[in-house]
N, C-alpha and C. Protein backbone atom coordinates (compact mmCIF):
# COMPACT_ATOMS: atom_id res chain seq x y z
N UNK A 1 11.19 12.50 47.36
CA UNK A 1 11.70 11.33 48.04
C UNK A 1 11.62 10.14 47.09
N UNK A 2 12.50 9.69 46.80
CA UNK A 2 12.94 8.41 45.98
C UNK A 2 12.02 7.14 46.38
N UNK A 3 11.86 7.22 47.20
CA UNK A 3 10.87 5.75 48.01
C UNK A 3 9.71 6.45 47.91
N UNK A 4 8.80 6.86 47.35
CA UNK A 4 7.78 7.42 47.20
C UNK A 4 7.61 6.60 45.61
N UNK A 5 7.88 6.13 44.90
CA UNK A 5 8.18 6.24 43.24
C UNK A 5 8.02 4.61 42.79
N UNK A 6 8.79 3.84 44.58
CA UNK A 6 8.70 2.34 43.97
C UNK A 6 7.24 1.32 44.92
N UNK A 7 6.75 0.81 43.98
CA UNK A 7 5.53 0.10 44.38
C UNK A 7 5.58 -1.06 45.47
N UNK A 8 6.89 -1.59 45.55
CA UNK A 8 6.92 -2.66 46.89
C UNK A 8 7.25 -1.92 47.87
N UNK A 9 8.22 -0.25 48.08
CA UNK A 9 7.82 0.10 49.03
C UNK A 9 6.81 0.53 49.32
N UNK A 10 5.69 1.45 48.24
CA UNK A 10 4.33 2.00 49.37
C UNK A 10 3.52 0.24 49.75
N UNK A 11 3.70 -0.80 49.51
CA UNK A 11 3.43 -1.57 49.77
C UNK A 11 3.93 -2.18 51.41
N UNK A 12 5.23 -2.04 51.31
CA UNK A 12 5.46 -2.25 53.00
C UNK A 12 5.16 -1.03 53.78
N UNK A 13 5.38 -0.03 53.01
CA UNK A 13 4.67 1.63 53.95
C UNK A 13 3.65 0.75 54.71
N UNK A 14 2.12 0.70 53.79
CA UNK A 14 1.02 0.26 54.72
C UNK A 14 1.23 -0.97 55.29
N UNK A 15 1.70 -1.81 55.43
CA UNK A 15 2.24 -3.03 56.07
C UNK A 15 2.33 -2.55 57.39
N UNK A 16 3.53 -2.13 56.91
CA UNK A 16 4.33 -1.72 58.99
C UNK A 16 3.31 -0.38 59.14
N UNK A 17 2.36 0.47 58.31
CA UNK A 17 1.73 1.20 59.26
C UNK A 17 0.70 0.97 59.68
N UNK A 18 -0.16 -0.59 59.16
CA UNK A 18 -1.15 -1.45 59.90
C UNK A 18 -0.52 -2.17 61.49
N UNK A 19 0.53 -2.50 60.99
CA UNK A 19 1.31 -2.69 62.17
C UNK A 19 1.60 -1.86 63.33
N UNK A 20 2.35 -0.85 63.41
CA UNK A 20 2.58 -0.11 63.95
C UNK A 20 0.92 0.37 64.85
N UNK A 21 -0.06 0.29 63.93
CA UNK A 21 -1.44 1.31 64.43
C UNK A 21 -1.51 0.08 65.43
N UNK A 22 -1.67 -1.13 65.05
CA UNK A 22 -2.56 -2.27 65.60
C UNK A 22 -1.66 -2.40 67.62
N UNK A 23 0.20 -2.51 67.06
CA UNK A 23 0.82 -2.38 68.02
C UNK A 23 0.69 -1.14 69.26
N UNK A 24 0.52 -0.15 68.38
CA UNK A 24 0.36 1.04 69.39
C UNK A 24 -1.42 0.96 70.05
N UNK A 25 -2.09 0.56 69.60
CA UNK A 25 -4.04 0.22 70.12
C UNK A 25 -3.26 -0.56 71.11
N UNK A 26 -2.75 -2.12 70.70
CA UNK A 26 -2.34 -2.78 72.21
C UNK A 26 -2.02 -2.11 73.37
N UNK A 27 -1.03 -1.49 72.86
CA UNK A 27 -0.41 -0.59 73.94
C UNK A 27 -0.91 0.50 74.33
N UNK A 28 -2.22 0.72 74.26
CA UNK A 28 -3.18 1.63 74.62
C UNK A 28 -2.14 3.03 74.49
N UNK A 29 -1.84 2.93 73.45
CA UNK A 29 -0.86 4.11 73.03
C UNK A 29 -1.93 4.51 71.74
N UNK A 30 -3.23 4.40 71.47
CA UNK A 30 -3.32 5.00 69.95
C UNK A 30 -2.68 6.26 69.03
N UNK A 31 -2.21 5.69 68.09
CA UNK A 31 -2.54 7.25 67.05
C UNK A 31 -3.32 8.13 67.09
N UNK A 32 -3.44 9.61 67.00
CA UNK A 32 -4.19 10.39 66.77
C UNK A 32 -4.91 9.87 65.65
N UNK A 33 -6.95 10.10 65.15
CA UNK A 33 -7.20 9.41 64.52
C UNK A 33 -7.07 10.20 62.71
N UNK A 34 -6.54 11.26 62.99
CA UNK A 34 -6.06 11.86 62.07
C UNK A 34 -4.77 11.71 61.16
N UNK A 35 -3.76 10.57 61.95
CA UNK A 35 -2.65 10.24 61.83
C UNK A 35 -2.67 8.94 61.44
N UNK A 36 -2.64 8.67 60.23
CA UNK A 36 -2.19 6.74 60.21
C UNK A 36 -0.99 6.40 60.35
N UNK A 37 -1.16 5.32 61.12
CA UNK A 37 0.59 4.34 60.75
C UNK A 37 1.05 4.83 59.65
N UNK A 38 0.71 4.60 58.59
CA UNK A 38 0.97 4.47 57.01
C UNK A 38 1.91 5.82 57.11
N UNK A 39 1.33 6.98 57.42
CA UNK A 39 1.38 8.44 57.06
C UNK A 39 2.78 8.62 58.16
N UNK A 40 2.67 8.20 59.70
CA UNK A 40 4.32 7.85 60.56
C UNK A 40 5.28 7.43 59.92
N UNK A 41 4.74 6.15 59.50
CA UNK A 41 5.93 5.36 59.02
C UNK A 41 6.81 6.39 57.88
N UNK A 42 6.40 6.64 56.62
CA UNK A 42 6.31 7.49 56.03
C UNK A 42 7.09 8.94 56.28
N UNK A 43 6.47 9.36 57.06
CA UNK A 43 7.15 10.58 57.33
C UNK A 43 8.93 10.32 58.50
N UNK A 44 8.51 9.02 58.99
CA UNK A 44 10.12 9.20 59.55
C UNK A 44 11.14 8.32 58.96
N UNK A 45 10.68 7.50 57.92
CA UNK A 45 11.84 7.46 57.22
C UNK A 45 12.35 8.32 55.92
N UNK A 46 11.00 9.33 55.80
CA UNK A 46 11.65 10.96 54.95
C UNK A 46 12.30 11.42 55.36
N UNK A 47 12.30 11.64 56.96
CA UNK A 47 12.75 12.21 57.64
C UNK A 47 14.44 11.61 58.04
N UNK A 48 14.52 10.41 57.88
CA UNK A 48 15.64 9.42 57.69
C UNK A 48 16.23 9.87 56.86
N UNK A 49 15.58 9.51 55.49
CA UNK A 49 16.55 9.57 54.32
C UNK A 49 17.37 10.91 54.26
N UNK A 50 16.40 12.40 54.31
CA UNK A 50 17.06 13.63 54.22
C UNK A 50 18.08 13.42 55.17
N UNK A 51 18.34 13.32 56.81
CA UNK A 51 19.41 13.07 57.26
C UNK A 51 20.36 12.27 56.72
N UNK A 52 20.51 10.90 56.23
CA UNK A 52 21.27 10.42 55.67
C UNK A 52 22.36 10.98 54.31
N UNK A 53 21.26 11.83 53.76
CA UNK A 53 21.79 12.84 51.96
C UNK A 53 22.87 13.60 52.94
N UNK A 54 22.43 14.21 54.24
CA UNK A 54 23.55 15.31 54.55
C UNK A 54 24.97 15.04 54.63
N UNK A 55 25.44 16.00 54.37
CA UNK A 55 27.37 15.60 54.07
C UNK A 55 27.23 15.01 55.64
N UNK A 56 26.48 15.75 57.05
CA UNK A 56 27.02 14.81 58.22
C UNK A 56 26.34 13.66 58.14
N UNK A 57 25.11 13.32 57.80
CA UNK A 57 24.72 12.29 57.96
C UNK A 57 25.74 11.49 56.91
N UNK A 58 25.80 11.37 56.17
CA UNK A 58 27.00 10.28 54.95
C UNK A 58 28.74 10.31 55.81
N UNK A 59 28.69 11.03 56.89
CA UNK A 59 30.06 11.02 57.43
C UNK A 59 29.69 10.03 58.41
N UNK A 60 28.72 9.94 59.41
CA UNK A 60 28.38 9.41 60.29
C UNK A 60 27.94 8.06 59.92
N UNK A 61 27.07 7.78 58.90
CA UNK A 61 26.89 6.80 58.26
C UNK A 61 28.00 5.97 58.17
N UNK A 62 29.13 6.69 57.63
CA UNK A 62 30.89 6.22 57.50
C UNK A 62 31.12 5.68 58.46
N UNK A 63 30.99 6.51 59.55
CA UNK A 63 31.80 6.37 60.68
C UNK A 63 31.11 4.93 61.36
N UNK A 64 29.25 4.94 61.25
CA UNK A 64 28.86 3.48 61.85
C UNK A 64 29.01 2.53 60.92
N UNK A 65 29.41 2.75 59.90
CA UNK A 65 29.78 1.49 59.12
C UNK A 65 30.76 0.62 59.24
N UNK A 66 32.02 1.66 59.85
CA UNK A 66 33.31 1.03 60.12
C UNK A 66 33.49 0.57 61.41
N UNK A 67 32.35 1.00 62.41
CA UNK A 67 32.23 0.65 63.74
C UNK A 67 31.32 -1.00 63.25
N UNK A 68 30.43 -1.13 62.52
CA UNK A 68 30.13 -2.98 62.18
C UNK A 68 31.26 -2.97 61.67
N UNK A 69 31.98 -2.52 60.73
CA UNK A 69 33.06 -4.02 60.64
C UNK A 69 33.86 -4.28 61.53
N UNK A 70 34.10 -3.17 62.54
CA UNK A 70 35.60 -3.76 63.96
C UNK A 70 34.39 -4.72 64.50
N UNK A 71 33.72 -4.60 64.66
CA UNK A 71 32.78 -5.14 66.19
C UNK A 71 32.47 -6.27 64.79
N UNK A 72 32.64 -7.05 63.81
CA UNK A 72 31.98 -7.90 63.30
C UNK A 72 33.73 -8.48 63.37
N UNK A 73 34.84 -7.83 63.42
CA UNK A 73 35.90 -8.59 62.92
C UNK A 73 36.22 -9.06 64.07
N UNK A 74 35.65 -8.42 65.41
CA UNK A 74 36.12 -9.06 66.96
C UNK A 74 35.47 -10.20 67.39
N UNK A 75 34.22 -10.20 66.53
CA UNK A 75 33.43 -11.96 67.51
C UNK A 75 33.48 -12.93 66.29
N UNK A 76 33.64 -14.02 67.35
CA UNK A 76 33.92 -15.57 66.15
C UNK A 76 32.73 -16.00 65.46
N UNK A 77 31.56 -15.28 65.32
CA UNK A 77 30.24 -15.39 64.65
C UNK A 77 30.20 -14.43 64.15
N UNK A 78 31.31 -12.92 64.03
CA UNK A 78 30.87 -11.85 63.19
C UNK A 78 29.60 -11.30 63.23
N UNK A 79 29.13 -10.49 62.54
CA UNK A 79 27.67 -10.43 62.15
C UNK A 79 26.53 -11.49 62.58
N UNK A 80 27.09 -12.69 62.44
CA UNK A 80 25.66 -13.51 63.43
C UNK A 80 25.88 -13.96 64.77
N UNK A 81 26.99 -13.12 65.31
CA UNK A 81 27.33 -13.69 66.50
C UNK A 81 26.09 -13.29 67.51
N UNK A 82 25.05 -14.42 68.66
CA UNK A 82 25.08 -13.12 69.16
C UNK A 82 24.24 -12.23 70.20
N UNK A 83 25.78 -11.63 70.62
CA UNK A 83 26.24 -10.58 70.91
C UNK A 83 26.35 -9.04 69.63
N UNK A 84 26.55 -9.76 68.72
CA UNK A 84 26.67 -8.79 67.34
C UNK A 84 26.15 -7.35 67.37
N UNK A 85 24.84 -6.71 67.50
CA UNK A 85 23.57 -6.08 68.07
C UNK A 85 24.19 -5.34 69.02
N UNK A 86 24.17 -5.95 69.87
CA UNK A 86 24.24 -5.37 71.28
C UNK A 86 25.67 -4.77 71.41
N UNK A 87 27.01 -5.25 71.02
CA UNK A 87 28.05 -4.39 71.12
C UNK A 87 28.11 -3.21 70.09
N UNK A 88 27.73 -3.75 68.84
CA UNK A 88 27.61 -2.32 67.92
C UNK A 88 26.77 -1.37 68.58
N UNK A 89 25.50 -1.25 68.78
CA UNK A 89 25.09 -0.59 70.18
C UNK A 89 25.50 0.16 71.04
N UNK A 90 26.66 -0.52 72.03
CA UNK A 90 27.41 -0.54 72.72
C UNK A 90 28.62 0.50 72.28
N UNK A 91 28.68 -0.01 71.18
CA UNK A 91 30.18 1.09 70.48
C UNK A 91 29.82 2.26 70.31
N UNK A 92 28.39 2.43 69.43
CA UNK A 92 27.80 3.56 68.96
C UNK A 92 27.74 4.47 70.01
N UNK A 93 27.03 4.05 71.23
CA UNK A 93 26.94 4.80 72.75
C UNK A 93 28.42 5.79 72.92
N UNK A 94 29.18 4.82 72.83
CA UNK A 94 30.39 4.75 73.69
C UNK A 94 31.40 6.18 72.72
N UNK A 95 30.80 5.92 71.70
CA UNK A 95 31.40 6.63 70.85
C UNK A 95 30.75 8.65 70.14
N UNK A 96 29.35 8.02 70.16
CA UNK A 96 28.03 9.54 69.99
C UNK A 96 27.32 9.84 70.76
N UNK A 97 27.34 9.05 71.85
CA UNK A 97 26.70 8.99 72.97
C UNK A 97 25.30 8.72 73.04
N UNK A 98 24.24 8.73 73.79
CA UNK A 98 23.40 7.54 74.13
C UNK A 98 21.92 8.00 72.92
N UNK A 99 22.06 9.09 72.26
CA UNK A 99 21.75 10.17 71.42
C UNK A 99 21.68 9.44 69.80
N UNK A 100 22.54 8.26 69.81
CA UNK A 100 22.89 7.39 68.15
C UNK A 100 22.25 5.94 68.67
N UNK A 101 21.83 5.89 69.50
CA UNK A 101 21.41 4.07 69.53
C UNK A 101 20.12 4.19 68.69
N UNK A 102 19.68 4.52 68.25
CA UNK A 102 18.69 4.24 67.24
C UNK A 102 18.04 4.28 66.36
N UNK A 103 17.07 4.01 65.85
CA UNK A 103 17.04 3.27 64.42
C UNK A 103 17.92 3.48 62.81
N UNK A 104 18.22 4.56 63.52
CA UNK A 104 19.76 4.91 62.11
C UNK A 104 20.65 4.76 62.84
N UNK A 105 20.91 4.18 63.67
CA UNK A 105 22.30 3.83 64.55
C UNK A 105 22.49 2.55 63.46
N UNK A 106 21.69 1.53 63.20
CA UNK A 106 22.42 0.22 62.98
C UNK A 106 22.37 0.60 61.05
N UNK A 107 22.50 1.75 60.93
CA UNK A 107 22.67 1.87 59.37
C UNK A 107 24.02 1.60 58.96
């Protein structure tokens, strides 16, 4: 994995997986104590990236890319309109069904 190699990312790795631990304790959701944030975070955007390398993931990728630019060329704030978010969202649903709203939806 390519993001394994550069030093400002394992630097936000433990960032958002201090985060993530501290957010999920609030939420009386803990981590297993065998499991760090660090080691989540980590493993699902590996788990990201390999989807993304796949010929479908790089088609789909295509396909939500061109879904931001209609939905950025339809509102008079574009990209900061916003609504912006929420209709790309909206498209993605409408289009892969409720299965693509997230977190590689807004890739």
């Amino acid at each position: 994995m390519q993001m394994n190699s550069d030093p400002r990312l394992a630097k936000r790795f433990q960032e958002q997986g201090r985060e993530l631990e501290k957010a999920m304790r609030d939420a009386v959701t803990p981590l297993p104590q065998e499991l760090s944030g660090e080691m989540l975070v980590r493993g699902l955007l590996d788990d990201a990236e390999k989807r993304l390398r796949s010929p479908e993931g790089q088609a789909r990728a295509k396909q939500i890319a061109e879904i931001v630019k209609q939905v950025a060329a339809e509102l008079p704030g574009g990209q900061k309109d916003p609504v912006f978010l929420e209709r790309v969202q909206a498209r993605v649903r409408e289009i892969f069904g409720p299965k693509e709203d997230g977190p590689s939806a807004s890739a």
